[in-house]
C-alpha atoms as a PDB file:
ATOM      1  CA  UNK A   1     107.811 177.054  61.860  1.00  0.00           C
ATOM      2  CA  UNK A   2     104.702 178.020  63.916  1.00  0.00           C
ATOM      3  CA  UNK A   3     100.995 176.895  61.906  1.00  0.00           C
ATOM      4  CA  UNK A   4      97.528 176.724  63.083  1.00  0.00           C
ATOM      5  CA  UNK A   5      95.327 173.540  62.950  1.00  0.00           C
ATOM      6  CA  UNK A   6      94.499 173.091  59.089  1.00  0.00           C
ATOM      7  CA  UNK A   7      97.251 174.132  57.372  1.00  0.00           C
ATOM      8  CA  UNK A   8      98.812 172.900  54.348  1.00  0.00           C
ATOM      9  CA  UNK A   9     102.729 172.799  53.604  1.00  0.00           C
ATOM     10  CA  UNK A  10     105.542 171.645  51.875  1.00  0.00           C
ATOM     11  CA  UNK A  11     108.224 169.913  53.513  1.00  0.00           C
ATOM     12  CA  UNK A  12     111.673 169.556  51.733  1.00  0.00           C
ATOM     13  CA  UNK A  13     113.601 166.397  52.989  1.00  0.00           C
ATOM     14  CA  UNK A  14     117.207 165.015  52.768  1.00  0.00           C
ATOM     15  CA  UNK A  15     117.847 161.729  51.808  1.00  0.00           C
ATOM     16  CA  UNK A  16     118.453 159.547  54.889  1.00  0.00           C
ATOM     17  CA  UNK A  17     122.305 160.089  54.242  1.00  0.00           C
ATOM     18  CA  UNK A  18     121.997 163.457  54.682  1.00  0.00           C
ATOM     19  CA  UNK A  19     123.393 164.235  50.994  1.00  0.00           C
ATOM     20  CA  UNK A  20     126.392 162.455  51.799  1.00  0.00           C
ATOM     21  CA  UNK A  21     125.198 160.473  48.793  1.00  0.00           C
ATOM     22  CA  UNK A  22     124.071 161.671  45.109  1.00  0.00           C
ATOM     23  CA  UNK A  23     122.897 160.422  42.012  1.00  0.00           C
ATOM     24  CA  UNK A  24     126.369 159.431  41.107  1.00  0.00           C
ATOM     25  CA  UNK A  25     127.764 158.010  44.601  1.00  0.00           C
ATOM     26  CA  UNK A  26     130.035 155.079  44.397  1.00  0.00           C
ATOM     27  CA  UNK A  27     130.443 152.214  47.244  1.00  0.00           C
ATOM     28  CA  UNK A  28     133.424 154.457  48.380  1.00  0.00           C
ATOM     29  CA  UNK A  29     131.004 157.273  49.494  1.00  0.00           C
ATOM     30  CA  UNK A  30     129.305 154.439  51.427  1.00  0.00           C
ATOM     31  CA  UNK A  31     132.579 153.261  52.857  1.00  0.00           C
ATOM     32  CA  UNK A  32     133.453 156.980  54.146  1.00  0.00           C
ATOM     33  CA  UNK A  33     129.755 157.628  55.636  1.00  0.00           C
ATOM     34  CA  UNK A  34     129.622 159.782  58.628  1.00  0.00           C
ATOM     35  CA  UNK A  35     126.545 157.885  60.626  1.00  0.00           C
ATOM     36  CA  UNK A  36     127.085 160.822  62.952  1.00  0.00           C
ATOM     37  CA  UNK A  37     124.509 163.045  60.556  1.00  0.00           C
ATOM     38  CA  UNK A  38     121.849 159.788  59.170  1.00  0.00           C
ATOM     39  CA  UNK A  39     118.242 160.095  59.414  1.00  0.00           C
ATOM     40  CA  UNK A  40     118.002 164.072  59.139  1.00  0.00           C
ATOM     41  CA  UNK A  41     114.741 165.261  59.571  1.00  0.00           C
ATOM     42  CA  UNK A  42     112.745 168.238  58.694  1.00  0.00           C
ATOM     43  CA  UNK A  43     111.561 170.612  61.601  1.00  0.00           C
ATOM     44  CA  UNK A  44     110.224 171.388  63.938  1.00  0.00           C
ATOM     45  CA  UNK A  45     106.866 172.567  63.155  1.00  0.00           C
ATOM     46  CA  UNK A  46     104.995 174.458  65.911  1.00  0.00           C
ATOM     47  CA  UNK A  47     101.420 173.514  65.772  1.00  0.00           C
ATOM     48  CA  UNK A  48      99.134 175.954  67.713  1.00  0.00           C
ATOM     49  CA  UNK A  49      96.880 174.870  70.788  1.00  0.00           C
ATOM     50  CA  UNK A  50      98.303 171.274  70.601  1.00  0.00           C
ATOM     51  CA  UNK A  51      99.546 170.380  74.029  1.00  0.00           C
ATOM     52  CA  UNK A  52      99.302 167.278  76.162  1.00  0.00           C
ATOM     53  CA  UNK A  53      96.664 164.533  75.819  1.00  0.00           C
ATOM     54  CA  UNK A  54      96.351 165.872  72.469  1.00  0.00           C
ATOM     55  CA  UNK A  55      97.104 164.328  68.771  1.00  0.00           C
ATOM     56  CA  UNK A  56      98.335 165.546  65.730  1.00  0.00           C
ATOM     57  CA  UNK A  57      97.500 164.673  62.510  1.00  0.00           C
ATOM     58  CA  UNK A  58      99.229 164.587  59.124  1.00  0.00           C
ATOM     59  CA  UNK A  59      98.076 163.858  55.554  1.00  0.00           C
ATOM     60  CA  UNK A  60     100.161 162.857  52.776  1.00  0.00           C
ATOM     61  CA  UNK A  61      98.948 165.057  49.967  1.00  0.00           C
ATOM     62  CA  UNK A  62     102.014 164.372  47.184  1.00  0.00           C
ATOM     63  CA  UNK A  63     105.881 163.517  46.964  1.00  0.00           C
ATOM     64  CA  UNK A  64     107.841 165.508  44.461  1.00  0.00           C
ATOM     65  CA  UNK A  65     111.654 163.577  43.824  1.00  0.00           C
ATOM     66  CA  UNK A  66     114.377 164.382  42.149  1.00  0.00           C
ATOM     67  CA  UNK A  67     114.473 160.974  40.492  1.00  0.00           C
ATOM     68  CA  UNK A  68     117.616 159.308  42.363  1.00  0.00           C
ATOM     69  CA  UNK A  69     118.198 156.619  45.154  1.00  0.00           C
ATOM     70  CA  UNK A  70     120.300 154.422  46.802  1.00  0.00           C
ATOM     71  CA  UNK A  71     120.174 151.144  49.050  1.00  0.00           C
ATOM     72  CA  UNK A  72     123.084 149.887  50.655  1.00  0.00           C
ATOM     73  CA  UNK A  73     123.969 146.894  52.569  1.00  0.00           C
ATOM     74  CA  UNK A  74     125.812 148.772  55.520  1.00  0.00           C
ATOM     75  CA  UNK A  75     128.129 146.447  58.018  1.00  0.00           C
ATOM     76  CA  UNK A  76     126.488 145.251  61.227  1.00  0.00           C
ATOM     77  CA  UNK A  77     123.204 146.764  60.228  1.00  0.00           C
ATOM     78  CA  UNK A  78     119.845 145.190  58.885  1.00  0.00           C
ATOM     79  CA  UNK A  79     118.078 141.859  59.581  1.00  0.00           C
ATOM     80  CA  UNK A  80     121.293 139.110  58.024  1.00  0.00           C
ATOM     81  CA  UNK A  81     124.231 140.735  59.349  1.00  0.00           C
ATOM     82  CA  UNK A  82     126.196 137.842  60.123  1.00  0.00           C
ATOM     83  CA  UNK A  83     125.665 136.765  56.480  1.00  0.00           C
ATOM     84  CA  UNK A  84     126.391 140.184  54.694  1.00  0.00           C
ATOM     85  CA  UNK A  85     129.927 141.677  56.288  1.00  0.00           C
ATOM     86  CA  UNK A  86     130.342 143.653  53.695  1.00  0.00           C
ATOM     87  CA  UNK A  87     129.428 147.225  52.320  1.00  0.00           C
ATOM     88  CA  UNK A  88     127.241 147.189  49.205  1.00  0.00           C
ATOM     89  CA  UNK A  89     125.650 149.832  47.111  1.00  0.00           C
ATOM     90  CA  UNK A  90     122.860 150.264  44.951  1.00  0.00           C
ATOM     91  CA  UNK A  91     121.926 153.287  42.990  1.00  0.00           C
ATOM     92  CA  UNK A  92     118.968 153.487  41.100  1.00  0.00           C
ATOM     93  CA  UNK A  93     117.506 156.212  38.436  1.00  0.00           C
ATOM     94  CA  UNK A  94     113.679 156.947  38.205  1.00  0.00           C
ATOM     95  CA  UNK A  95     111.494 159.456  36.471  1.00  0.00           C
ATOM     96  CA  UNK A  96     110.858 161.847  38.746  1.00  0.00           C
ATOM     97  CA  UNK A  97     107.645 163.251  37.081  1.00  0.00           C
ATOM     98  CA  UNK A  98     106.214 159.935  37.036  1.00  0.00           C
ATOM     99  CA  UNK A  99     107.601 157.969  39.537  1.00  0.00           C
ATOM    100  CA  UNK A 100     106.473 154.433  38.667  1.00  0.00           C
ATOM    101  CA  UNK A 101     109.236 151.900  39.061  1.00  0.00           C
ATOM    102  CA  UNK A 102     112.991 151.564  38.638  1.00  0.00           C
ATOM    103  CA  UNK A 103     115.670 149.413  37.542  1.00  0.00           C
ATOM    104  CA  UNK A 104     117.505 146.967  38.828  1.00  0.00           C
ATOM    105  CA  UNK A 105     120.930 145.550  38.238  1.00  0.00           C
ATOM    106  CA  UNK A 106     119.556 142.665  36.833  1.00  0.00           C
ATOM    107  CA  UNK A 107     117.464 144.040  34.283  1.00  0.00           C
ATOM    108  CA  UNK A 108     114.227 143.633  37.017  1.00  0.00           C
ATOM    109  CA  UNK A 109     111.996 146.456  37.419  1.00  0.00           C
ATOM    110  CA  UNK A 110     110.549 147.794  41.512  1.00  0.00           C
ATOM    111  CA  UNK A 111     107.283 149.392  41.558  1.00  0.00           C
ATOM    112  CA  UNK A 112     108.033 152.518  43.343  1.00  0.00           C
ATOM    113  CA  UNK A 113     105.788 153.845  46.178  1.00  0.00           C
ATOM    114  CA  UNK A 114     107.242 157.066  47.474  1.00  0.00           C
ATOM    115  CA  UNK A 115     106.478 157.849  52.050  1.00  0.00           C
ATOM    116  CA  UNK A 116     107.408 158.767  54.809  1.00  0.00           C
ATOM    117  CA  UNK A 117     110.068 156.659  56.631  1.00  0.00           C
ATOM    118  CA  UNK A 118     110.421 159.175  59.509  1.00  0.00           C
ATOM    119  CA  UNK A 119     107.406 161.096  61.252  1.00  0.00           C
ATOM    120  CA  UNK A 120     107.220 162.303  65.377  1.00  0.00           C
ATOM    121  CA  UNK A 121     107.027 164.497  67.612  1.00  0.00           C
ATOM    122  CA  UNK A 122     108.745 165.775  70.273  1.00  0.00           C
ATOM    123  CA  UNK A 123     108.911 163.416  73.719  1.00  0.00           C
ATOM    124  CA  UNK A 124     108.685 165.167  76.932  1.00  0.00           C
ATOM    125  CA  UNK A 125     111.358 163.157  78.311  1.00  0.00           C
ATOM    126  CA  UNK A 126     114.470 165.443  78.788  1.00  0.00           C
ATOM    127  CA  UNK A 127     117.831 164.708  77.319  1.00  0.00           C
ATOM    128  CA  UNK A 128     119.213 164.157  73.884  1.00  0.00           C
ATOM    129  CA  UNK A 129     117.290 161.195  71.611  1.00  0.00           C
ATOM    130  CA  UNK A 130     118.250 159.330  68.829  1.00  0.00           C
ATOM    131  CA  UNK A 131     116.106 159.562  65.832  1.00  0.00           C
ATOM    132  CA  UNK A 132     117.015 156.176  64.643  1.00  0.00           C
ATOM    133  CA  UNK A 133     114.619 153.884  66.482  1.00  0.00           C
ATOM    134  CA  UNK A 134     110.787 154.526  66.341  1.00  0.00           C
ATOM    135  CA  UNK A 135     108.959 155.636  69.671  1.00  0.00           C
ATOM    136  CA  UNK A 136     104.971 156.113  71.119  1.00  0.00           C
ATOM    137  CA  UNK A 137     105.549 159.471  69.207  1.00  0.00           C
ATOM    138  CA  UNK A 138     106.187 158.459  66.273  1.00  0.00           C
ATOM    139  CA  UNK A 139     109.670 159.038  64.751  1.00  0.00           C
ATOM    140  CA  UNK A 140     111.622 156.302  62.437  1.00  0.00           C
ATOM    141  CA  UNK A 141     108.146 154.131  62.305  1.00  0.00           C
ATOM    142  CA  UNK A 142     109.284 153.005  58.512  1.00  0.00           C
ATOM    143  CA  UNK A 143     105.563 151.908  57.680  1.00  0.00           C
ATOM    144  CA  UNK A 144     105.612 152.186  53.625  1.00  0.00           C
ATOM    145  CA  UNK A 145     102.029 153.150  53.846  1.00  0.00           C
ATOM    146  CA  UNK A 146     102.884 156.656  54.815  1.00  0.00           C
ATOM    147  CA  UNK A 147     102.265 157.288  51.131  1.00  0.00           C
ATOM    148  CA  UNK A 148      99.727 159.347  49.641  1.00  0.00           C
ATOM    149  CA  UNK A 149      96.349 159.538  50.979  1.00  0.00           C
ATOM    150  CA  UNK A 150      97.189 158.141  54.367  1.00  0.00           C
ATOM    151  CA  UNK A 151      96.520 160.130  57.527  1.00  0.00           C
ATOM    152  CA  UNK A 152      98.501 159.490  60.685  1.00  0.00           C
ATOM    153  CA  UNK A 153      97.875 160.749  64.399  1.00  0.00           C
ATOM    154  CA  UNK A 154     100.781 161.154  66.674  1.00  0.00           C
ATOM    155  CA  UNK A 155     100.258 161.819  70.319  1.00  0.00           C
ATOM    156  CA  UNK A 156     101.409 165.203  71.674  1.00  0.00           C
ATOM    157  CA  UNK A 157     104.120 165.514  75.128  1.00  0.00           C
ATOM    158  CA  UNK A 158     105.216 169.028  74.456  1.00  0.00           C
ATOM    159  CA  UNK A 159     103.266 172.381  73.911  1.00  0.00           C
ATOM    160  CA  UNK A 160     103.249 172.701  70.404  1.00  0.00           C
ATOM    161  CA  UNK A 161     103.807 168.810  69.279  1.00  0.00           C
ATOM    162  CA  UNK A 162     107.156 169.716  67.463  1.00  0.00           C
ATOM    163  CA  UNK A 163     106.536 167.859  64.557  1.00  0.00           C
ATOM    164  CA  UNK A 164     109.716 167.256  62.009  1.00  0.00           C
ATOM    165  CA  UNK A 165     109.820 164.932  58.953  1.00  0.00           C
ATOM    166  CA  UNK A 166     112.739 163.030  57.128  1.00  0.00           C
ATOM    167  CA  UNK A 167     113.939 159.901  55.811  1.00  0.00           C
ATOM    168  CA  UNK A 168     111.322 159.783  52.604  1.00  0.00           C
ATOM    169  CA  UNK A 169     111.701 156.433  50.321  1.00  0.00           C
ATOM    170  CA  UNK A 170     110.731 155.656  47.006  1.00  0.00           C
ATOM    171  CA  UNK A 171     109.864 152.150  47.403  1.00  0.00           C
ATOM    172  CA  UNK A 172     109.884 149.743  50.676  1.00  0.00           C
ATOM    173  CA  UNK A 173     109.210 145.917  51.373  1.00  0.00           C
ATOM    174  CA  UNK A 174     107.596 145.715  54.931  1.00  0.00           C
ATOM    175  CA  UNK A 175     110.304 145.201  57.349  1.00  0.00           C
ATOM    176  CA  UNK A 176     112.919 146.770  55.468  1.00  0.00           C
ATOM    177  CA  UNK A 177     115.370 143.854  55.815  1.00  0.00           C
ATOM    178  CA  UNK A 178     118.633 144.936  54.846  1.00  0.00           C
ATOM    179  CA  UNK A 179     118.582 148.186  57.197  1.00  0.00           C
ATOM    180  CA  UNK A 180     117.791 150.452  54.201  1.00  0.00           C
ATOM    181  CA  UNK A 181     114.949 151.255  51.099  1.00  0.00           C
ATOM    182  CA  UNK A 182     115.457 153.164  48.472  1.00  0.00           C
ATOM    183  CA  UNK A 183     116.726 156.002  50.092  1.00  0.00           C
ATOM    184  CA  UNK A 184     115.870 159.013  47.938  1.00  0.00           C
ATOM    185  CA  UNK A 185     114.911 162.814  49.012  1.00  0.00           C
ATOM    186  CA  UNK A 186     111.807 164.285  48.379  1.00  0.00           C
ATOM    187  CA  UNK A 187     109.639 167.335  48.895  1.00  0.00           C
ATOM    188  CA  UNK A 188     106.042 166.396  50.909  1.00  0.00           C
ATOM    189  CA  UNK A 189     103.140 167.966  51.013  1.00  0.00           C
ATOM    190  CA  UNK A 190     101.508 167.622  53.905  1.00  0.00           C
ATOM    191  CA  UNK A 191      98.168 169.115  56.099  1.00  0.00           C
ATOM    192  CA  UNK A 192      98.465 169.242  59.877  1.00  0.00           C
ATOM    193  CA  UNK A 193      95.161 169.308  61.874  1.00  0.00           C
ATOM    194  CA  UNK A 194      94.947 169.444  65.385  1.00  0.00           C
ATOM    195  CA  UNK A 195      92.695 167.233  67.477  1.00  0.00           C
ATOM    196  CA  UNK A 196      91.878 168.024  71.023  1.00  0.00           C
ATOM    197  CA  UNK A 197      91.703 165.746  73.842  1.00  0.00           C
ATOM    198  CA  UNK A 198      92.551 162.779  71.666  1.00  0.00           C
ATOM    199  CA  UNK A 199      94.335 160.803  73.822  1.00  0.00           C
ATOM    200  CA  UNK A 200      96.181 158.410  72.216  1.00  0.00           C
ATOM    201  CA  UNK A 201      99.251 157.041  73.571  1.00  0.00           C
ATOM    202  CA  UNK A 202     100.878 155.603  70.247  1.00  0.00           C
ATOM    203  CA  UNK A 203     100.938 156.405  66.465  1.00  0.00           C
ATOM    204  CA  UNK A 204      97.467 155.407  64.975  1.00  0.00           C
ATOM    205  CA  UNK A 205      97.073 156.029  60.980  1.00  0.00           C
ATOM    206  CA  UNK A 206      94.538 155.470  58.495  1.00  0.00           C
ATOM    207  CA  UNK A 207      95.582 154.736  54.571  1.00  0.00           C
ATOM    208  CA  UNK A 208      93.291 154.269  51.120  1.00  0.00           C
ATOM    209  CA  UNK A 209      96.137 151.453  50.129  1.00  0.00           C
ATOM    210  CA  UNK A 210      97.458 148.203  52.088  1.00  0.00           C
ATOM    211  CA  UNK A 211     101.191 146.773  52.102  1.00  0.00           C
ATOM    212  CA  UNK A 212      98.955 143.738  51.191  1.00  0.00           C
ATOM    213  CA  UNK A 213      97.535 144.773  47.904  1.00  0.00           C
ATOM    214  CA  UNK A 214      96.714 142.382  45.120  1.00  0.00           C
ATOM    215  CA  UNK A 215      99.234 141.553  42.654  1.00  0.00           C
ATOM    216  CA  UNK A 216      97.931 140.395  39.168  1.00  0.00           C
ATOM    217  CA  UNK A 217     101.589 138.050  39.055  1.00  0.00           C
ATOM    218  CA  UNK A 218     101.183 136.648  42.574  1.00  0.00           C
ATOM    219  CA  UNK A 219     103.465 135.826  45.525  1.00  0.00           C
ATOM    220  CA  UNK A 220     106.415 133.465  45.975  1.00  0.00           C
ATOM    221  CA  UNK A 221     106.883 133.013  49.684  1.00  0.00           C
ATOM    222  CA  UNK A 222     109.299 131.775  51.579  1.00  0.00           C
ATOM    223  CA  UNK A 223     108.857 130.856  55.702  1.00  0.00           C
ATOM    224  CA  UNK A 224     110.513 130.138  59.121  1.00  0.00           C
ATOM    225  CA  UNK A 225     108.764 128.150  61.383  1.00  0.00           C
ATOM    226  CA  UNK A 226     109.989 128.129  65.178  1.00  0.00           C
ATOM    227  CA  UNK A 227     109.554 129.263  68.898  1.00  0.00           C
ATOM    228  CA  UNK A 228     111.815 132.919  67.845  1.00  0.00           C
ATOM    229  CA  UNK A 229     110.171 135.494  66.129  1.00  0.00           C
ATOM    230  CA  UNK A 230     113.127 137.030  65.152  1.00  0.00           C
ATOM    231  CA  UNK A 231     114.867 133.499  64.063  1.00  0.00           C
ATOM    232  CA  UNK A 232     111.782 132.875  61.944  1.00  0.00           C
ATOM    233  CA  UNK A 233     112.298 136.070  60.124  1.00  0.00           C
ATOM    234  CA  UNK A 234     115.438 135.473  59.368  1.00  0.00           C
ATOM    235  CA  UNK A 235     114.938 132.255  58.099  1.00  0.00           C
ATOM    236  CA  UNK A 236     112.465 133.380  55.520  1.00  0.00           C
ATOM    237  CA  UNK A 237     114.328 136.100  54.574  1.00  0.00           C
ATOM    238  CA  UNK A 238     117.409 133.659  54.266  1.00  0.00           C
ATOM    239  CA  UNK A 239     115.155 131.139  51.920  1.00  0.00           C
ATOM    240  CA  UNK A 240     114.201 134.450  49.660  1.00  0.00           C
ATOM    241  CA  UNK A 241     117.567 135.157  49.248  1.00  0.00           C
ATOM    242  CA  UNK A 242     118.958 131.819  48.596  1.00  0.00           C
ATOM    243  CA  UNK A 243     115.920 131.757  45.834  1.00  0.00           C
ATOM    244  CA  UNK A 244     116.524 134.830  44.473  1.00  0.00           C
ATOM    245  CA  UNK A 245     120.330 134.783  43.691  1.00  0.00           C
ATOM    246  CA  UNK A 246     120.221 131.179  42.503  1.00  0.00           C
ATOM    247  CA  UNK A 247     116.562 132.058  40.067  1.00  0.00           C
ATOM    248  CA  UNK A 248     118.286 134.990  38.983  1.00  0.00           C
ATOM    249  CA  UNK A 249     121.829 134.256  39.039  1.00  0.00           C
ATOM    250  CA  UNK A 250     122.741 137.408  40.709  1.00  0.00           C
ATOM    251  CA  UNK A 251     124.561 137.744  44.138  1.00  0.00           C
ATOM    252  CA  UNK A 252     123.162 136.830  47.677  1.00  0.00           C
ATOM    253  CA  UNK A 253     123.865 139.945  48.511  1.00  0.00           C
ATOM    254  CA  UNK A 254     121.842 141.816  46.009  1.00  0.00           C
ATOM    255  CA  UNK A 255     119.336 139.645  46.554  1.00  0.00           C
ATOM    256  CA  UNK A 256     118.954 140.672  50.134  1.00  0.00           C
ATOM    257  CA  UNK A 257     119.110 144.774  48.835  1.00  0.00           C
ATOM    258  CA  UNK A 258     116.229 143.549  46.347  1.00  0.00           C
ATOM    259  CA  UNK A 259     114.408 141.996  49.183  1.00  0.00           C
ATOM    260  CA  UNK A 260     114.606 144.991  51.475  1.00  0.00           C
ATOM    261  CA  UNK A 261     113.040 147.451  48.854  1.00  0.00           C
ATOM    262  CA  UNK A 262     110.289 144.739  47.330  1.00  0.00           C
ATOM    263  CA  UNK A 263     109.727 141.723  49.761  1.00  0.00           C
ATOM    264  CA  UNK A 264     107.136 142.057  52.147  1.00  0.00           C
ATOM    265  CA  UNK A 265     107.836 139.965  55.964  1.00  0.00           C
ATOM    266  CA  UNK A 266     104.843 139.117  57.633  1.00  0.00           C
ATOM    267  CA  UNK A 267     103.636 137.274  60.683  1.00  0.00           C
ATOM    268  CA  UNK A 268     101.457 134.696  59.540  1.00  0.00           C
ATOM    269  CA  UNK A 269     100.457 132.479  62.625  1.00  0.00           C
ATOM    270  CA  UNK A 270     101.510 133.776  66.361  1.00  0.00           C
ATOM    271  CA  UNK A 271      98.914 131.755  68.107  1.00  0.00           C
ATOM    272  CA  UNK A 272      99.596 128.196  67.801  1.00  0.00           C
ATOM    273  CA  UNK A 273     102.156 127.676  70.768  1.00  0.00           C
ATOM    274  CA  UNK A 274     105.133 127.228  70.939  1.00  0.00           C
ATOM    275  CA  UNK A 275     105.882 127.992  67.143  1.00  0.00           C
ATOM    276  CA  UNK A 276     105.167 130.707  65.037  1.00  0.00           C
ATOM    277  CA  UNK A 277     105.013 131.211  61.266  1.00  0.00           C
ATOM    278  CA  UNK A 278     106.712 133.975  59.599  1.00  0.00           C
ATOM    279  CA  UNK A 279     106.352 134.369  55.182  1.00  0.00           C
ATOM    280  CA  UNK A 280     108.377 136.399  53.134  1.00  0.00           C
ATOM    281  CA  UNK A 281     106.253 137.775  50.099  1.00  0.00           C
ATOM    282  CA  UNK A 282     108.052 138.890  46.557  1.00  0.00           C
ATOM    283  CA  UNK A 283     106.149 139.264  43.604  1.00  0.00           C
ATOM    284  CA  UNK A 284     106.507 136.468  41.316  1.00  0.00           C
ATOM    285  CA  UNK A 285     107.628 138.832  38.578  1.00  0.00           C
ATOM    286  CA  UNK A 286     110.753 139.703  40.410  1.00  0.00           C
ATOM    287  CA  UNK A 287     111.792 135.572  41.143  1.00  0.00           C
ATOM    288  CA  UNK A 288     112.246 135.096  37.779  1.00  0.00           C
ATOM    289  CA  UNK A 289     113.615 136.604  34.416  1.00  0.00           C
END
């Protein structure tokens, strides 16, 4: 697709399996999963005049679902693979006019939050990339505020920007623990404006909402406290998850899936040398029953 600066669109998405899953999928769909086609993405868009040392930008207008997704705990992926060998699904059914929250196993309702998991555009660097990990130009950045109302500028390499889009969510924790959200496809509306001479060299977005928003039923947080970031964040992920399955007698592992789509990871203290502190947030009216 070729656009000028300005215009509006709608961009229809696959879920991040590429719909090798459906509202119906069972862990044996997970099992056979061809990871040779995740993370499809939309595109690419054409934007005229952008070229080098320019940005484009992209607003989140609305998300339009078809009221299904799935999170899985997938083998040697996500933050606790060493304690989670094994393949687990989740499905989960939502109103797709409306989409407000969804059920869990457990009886335990997710507020749902519908984005953007994957937005970039092209690098100038020949060669074949893989979409899977997040670059300067965007790509699998997995920020759950790419929701509505947020605005995010991506810095142009190629004439034209190539912009594609894929791997929408309906909800998200920050950090996205167990590899996977709630994985769920969904048609965006989007404007693209062009801004010359911007000169950014990474993603830089602006949003109306905050991954730390107030929540009337308040946090229960877990931590890790050591010299390893990424040890930290395990542990406090690990101390959720030991909470969760023991509060509400369900299993560790769908504790960690629960975690992934509601839990918030956060740095809390990286200045006091040589330890850092690293929370993990979940709404007090998902610790208990």
């Amino acid at each position: 697709m070729v656009v000028p600066s300005g215009t509006d669109i709608t961009v229809e998405t696959l879920d991040s399996s590429a719909a090798q899953f459906g509202p119906r999928s069972t862990i044996e769909d997970l099992i056979a999963l061809d990871f040779s086609r995740v993370n499809p993405v939309t595109g690419p868009i054409y934007v005229e005049g952008a070229e080098p040392g320019d940005s484009i930008s992209i607003t989140f207008n609305a998300f339009r679902g078809q009221g299904w997704g799935w999170t899985a705990n997938i083998p040697g992926f996500g933050l606790l693979t060493e304690d989670f060998p094994e393949p687990e699904l989740n499905m989960w059914a939502f109103d797709k006019e409306n989409p407000l929250k969804a059920q869990f196993r457990s009886g335990l309702e997710v507020p749902l939050r519908p984005f953007v998991g994957t937005v970039g555009l092209a690098l100038a660097e020949s060669g074949n990339h893989s979409v899977i990990p997040p670059r300067h130009v965007g790509g699998n950045l997995d920020i759950r505020d790419m929701c509505v109302g947020t605005t995010i500028m991506l810095p142009v390499e190629v004439l034209g920007g190539l912009l594609s889009i894929g791997d929408t969510h309906a909800a998200q924790g920050d950090g996205e623990v167990c590899g996977t959200a709630i994985e769920s496809p969904f048609d965006v509306d989007i404007t693209i404006d062009l801004i010359k001479g911007a000169g950014l060299t990474t993603p830089r977005f602006i949003t109306n909402g905050s991954s730390s928003e107030h929540n009337e039923a308040g946090w229960e947080v877990t931590t890790g406290v050591g010299p390893d970031l990424l040890a930290c964040s395990k542990d406090a992920v690990s101390r959720m998850v030991e909470l969760l399955s023991s509060s509400l007698n369900i299993l560790p592992v769908e504790a960690y899936m629960l975690c992934s789509v509601a839990g918030h990871l956060r740095i809390l203290e990286i200045v006091d040398m040589p330890n850092f502190t690293v929370g993990f947030y979940m709404s007090r009216d998902l610790t208990r029953i």
